[in-house]
C-alpha atoms as a PDB file:
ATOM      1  CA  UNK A   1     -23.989  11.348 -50.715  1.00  0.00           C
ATOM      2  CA  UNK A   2     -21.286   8.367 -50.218  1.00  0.00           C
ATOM      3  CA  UNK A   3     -18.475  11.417 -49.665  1.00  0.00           C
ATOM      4  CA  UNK A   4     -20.398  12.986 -47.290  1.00  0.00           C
ATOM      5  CA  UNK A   5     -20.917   9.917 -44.968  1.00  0.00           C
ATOM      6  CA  UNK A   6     -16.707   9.683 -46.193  1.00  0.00           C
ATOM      7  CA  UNK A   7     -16.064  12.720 -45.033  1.00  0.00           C
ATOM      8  CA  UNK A   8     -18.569  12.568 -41.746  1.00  0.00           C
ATOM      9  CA  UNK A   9     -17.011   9.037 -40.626  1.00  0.00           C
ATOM     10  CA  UNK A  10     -13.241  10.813 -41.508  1.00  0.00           C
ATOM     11  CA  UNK A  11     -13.625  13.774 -39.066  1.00  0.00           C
ATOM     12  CA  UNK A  12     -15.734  12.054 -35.949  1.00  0.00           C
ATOM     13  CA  UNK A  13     -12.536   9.271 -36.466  1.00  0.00           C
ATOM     14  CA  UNK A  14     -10.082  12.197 -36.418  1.00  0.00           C
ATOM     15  CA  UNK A  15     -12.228  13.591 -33.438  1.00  0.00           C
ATOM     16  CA  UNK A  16     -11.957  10.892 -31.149  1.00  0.00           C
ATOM     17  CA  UNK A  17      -8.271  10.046 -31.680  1.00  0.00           C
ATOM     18  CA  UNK A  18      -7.570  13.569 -30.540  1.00  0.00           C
ATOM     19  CA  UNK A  19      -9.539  13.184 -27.440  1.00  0.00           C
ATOM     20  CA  UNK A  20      -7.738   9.962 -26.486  1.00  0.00           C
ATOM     21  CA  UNK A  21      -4.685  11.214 -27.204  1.00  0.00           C
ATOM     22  CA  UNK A  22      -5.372  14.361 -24.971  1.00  0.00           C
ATOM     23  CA  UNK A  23      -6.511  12.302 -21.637  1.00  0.00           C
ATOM     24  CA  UNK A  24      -2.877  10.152 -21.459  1.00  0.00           C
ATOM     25  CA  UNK A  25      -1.730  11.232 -18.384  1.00  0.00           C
ATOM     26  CA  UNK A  26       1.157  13.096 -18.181  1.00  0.00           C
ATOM     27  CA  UNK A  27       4.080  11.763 -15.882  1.00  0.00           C
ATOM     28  CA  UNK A  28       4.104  12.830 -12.538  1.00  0.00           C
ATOM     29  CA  UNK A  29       7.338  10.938 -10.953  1.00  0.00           C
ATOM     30  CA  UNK A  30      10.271  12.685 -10.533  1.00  0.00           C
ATOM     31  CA  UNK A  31      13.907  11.063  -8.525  1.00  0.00           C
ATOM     32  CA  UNK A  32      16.145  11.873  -6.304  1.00  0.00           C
ATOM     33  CA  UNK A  33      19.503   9.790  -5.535  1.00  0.00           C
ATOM     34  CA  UNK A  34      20.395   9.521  -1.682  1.00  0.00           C
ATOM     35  CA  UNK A  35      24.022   8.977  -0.434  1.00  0.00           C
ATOM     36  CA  UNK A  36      23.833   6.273   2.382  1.00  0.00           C
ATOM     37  CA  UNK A  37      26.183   4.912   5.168  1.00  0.00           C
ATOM     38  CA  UNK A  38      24.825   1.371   4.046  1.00  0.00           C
ATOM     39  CA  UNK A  39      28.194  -0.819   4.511  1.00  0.00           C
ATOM     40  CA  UNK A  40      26.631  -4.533   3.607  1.00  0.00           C
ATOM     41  CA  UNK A  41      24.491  -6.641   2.037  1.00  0.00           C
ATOM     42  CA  UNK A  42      22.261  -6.911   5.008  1.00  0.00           C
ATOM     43  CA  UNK A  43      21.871  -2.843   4.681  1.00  0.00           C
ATOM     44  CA  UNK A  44      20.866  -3.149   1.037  1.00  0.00           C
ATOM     45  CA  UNK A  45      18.190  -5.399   1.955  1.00  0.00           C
ATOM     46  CA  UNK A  46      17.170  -4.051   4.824  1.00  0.00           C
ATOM     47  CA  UNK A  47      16.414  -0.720   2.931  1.00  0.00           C
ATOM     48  CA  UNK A  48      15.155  -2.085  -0.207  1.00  0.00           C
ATOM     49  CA  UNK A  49      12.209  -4.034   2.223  1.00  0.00           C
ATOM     50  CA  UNK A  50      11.522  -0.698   4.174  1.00  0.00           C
ATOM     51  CA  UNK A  51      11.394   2.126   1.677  1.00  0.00           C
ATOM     52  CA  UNK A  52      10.283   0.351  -0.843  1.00  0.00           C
ATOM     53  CA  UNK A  53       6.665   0.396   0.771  1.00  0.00           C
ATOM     54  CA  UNK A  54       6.523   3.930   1.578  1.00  0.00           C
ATOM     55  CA  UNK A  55       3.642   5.788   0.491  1.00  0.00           C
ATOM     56  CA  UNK A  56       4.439   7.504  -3.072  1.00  0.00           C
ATOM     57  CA  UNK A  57       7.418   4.801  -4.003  1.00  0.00           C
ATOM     58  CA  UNK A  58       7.174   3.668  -7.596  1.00  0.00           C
ATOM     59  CA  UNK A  59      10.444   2.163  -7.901  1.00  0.00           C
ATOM     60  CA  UNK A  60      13.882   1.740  -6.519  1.00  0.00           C
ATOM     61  CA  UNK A  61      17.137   0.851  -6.994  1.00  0.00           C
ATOM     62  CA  UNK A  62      20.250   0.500  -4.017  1.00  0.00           C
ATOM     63  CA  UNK A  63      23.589   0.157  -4.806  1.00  0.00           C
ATOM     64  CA  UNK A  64      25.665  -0.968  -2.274  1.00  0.00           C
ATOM     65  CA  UNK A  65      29.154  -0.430  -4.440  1.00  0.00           C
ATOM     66  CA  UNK A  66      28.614   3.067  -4.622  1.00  0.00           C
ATOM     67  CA  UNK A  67      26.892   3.742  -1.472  1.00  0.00           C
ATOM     68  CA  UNK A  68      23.727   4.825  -3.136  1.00  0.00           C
ATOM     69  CA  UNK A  69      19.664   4.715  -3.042  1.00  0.00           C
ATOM     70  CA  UNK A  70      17.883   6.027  -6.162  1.00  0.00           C
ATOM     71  CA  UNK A  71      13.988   6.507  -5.645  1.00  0.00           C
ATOM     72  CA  UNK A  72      11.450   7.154  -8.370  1.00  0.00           C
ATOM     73  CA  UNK A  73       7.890   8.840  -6.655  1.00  0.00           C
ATOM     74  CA  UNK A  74       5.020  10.460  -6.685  1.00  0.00           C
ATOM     75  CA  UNK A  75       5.667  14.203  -4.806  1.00  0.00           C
ATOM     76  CA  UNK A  76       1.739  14.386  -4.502  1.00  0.00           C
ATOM     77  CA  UNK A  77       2.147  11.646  -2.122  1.00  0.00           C
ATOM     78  CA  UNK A  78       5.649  11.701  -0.811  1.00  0.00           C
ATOM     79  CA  UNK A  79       8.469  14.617  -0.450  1.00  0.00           C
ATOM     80  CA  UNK A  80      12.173  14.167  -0.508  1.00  0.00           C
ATOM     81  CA  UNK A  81      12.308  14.934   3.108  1.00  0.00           C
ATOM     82  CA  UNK A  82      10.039  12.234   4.204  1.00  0.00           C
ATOM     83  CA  UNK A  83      11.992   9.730   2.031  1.00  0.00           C
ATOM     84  CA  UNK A  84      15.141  10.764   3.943  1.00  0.00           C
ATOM     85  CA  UNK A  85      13.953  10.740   6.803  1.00  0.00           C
ATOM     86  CA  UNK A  86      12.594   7.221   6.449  1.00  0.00           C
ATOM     87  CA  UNK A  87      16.111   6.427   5.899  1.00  0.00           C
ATOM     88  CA  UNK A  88      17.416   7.940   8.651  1.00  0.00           C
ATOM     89  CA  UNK A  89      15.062   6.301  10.928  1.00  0.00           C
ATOM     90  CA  UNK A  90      16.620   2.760   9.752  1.00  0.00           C
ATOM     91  CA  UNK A  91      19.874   4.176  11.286  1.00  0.00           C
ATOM     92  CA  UNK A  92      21.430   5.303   8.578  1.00  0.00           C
ATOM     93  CA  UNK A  93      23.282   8.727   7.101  1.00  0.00           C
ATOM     94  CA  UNK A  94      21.751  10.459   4.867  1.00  0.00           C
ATOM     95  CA  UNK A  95      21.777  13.120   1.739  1.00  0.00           C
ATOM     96  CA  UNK A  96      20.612  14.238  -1.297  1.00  0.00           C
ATOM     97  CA  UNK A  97      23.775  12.558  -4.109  1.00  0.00           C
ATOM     98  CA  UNK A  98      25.847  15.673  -5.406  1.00  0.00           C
ATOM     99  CA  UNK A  99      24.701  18.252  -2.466  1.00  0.00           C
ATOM    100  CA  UNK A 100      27.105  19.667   0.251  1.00  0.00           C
ATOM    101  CA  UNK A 101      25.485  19.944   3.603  1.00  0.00           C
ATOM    102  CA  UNK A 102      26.688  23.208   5.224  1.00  0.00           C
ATOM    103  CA  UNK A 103      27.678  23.237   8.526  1.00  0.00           C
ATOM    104  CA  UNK A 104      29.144  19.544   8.478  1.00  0.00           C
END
């Protein structure tokens, strides 16, 4: 009788670690690293405070050495386009780190 309760208690344990295992939820950021005409420390700041607070923005990191803006979202909320574009709208040049633009 005890190794039946034993073995009862063992599987319904086993059970529900599966099924909290199963609901962790899976992660749905991705990034993408912008090159930006940002030429001082008042450009760094000024994008940091602006795009930070876009919709889908999880985190971000500017650095003004290398002329770079690396954002971490959510593409359910936000798209690459709309991030550069957000950008550009701060008066900036824009585009995707490691991409040619044709045409330019």
């Amino acid at each position: 009788m005890n190794m039946k309760v034993f073995v009862i208690a063992l599987v319904m344990m086993l059970g529900i670690g599966m099924s909290i295992q199963a609901q962790k939820p899976k992660s749905d950021k991705e990034t993408v690293v912008f090159d930006v005409s940002m030429t001082c420390e008042n450009c760094r700041k000024r994008i940091e405070k602006n795009i930070a607070f876009e919709k889908g923005v999880t985190d971000m990191k500017v650095d003004l050495e290398n002329k770079t803006v690396q954002i971490e979202y959510k593409p359910g909320q936000i798209t690459v386009e709309k991030l550069q574009a957000a950008i550009v709208k701060l008066g900036y040049d824009v585009k995707i780190h490691g991409k040619e633009q044709k045409g330019k």
